[in-house]
N, C-alpha and C. Protein backbone atom coordinates (compact mmCIF):
# COMPACT_ATOMS: atom_id res chain seq x y z
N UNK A 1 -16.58 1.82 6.85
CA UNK A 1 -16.49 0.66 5.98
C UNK A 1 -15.59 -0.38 6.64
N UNK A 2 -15.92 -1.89 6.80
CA UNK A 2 -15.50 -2.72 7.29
C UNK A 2 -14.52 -3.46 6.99
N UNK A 3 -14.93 -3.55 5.45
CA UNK A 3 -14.26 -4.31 4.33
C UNK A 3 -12.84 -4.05 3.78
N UNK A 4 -11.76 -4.56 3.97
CA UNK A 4 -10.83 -4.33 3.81
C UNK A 4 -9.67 -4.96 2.54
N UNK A 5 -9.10 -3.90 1.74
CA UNK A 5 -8.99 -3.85 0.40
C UNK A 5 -7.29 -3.92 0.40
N UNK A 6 -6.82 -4.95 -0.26
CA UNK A 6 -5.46 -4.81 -0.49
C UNK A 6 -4.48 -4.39 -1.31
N UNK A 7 -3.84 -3.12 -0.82
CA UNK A 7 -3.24 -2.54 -1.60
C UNK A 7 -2.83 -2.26 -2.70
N UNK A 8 -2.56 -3.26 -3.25
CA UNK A 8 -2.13 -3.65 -5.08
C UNK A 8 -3.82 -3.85 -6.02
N UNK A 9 -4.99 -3.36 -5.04
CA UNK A 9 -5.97 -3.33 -5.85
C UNK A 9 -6.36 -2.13 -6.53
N UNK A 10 -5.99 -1.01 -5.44
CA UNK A 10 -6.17 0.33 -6.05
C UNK A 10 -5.59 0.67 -7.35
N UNK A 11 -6.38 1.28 -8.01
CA UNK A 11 -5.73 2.27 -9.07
C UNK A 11 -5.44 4.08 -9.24
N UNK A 12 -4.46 4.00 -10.32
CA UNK A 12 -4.62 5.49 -9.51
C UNK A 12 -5.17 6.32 -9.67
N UNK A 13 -5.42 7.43 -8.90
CA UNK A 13 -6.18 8.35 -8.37
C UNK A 13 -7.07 8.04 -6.80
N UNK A 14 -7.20 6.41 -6.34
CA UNK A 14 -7.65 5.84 -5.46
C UNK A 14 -6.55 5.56 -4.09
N UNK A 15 -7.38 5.43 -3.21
CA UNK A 15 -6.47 5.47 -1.35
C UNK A 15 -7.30 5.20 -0.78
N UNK A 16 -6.52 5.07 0.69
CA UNK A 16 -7.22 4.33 1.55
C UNK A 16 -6.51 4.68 3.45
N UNK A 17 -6.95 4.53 3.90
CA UNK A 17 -5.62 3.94 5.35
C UNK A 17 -5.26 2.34 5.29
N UNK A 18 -4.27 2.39 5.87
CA UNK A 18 -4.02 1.02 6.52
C UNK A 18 -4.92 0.69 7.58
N UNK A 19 -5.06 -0.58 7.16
CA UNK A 19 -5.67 -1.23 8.40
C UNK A 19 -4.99 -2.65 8.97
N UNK A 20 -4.16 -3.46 7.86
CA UNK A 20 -3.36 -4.26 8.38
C UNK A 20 -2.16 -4.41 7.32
N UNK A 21 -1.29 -5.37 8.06
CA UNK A 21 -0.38 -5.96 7.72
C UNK A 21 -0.50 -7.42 7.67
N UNK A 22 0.00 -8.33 6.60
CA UNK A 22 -0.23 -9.64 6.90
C UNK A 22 0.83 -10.30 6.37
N UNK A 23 1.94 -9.27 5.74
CA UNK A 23 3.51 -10.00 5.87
C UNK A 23 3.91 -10.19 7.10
N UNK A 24 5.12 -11.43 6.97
CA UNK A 24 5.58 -11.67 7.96
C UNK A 24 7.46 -11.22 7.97
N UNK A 25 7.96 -11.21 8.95
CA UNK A 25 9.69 -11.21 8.82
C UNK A 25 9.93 -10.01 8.13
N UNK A 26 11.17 -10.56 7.82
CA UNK A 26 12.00 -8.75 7.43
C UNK A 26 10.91 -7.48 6.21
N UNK A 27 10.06 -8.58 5.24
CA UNK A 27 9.19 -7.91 5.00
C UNK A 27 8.01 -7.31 5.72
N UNK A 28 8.07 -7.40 6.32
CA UNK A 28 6.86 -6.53 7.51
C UNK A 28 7.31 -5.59 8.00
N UNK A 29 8.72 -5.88 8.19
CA UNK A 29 9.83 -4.50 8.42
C UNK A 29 10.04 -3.49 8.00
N UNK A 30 10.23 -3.88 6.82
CA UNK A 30 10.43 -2.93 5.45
C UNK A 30 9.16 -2.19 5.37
N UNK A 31 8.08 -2.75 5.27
CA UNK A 31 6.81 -2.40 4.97
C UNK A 31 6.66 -1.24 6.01
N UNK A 32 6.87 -1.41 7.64
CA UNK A 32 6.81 -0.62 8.57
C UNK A 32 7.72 0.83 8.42
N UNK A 33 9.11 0.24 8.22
CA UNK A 33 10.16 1.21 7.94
C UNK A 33 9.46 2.79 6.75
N UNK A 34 9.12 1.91 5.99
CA UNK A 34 8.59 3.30 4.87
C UNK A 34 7.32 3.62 5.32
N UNK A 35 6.56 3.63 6.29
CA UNK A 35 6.00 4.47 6.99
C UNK A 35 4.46 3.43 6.89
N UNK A 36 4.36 2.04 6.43
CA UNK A 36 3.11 1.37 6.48
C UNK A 36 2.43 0.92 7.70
N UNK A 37 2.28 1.80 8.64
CA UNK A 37 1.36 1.38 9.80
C UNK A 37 0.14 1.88 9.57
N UNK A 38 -0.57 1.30 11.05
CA UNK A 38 -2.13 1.46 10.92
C UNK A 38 -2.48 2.39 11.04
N UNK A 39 -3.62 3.49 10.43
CA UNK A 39 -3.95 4.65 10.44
C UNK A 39 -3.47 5.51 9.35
N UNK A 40 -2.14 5.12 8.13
CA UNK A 40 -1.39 5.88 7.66
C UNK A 40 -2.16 5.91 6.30
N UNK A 41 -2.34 7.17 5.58
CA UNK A 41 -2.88 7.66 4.67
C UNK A 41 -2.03 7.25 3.24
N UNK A 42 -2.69 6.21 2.52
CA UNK A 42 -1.95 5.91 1.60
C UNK A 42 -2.79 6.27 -0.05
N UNK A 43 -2.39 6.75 -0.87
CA UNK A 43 -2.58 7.01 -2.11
C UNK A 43 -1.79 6.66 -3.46
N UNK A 44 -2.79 6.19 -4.25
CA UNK A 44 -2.06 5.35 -5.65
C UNK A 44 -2.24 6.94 -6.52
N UNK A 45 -0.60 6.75 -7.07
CA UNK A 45 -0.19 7.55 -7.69
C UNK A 45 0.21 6.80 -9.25
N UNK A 46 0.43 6.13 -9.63
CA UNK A 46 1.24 5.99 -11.04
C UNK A 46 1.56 4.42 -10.84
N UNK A 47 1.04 3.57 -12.32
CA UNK A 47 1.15 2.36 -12.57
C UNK A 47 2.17 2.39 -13.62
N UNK A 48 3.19 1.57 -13.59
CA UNK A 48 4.29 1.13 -14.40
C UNK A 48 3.29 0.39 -15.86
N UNK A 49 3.54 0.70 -17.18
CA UNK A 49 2.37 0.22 -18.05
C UNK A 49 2.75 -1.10 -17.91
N UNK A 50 3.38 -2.15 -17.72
CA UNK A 50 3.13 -3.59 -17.37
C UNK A 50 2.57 -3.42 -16.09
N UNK A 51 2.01 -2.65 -15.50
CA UNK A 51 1.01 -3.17 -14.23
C UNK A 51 2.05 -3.53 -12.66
N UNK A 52 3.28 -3.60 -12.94
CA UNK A 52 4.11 -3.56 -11.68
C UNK A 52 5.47 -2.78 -11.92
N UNK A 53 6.01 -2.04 -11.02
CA UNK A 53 5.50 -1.85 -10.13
C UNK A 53 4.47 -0.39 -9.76
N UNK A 54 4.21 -0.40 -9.14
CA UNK A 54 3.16 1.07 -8.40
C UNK A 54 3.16 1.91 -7.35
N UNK A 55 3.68 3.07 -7.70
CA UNK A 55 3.91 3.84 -7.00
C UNK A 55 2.61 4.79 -5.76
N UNK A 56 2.93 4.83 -5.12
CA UNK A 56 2.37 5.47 -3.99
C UNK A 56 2.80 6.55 -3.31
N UNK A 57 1.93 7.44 -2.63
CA UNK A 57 2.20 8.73 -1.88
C UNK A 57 1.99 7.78 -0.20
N UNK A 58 2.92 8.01 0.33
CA UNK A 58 2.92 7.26 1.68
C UNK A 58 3.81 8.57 2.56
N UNK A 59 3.01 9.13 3.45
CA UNK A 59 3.30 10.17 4.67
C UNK A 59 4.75 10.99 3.64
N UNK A 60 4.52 11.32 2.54
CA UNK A 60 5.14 12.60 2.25
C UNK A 60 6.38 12.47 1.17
N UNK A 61 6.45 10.77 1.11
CA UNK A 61 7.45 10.29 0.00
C UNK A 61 6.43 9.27 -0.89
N UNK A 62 7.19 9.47 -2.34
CA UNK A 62 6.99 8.49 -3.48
C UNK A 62 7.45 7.34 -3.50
N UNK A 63 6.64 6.09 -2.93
CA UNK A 63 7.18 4.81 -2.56
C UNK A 63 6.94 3.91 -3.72
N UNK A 64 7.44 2.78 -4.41
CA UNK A 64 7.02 1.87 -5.62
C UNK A 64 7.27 0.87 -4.61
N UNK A 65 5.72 -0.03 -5.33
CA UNK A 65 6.53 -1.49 -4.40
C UNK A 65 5.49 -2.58 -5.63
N UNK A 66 6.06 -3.43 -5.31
CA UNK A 66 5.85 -4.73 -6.15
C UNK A 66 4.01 -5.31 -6.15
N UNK A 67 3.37 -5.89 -7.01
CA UNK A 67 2.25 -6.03 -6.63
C UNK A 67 2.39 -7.25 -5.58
N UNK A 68 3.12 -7.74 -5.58
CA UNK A 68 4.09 -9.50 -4.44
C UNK A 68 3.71 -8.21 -2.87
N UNK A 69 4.63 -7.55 -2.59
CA UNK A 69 4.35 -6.53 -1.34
C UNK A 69 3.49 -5.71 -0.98
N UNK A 70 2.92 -5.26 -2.32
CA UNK A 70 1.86 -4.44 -2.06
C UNK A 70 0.17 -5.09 -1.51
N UNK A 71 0.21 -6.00 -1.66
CA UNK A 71 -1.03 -6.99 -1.51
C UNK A 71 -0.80 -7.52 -0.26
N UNK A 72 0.37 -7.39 0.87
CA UNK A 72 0.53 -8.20 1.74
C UNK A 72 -0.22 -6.86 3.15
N UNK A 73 -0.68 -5.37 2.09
CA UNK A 73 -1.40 -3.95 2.82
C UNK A 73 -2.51 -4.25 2.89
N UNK A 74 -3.57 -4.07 3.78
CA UNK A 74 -4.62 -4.10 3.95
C UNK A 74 -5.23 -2.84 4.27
N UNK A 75 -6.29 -2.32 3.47
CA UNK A 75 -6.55 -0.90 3.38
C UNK A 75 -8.21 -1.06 3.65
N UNK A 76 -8.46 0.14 4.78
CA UNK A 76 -9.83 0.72 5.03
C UNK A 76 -10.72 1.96 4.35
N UNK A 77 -11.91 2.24 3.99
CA UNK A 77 -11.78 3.18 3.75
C UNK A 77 -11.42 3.68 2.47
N UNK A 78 -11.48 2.93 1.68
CA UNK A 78 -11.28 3.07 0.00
C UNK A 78 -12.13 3.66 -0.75
């Protein structure tokens, strides 16, 4: 699949890999730091009932991130 889906679209029970990044600066950092590179197996685990924030299974930890950060993931493979 070609088409590539950004992160804060999934719901849970739904995943994907990374396929990009399209933050820039210390947020791209951060994003990298908790394990968001390309290839990395990401899964939606649990929506906050106002809809932010949303937690994720990312390489072996429970990550929450904002729907603002989470949308800046680009996911393959959904």
């Amino acid at each position: 699949m070609n088409e590539k889906t950004p992160l804060d679209a999934l719901i849970p029970g739904g995943g994907g890999r990374v396929a990009a990044l399209t933050a820039t600066g210390p947020m791209r950092r951060r994003l990298q730091d908790i394990g968001l590179i390309e290839g990395t197996k990401v899964d939606c685990l649990l929506q906050a009932p106002s809809g932010d924030p949303t937690a994720y299974a990312i390489r072996g930890a429970v990550i929450a991130l904002r729907k603002e950060d989470a949308g800046c993931v680009l996911l393959s493979e959904v």
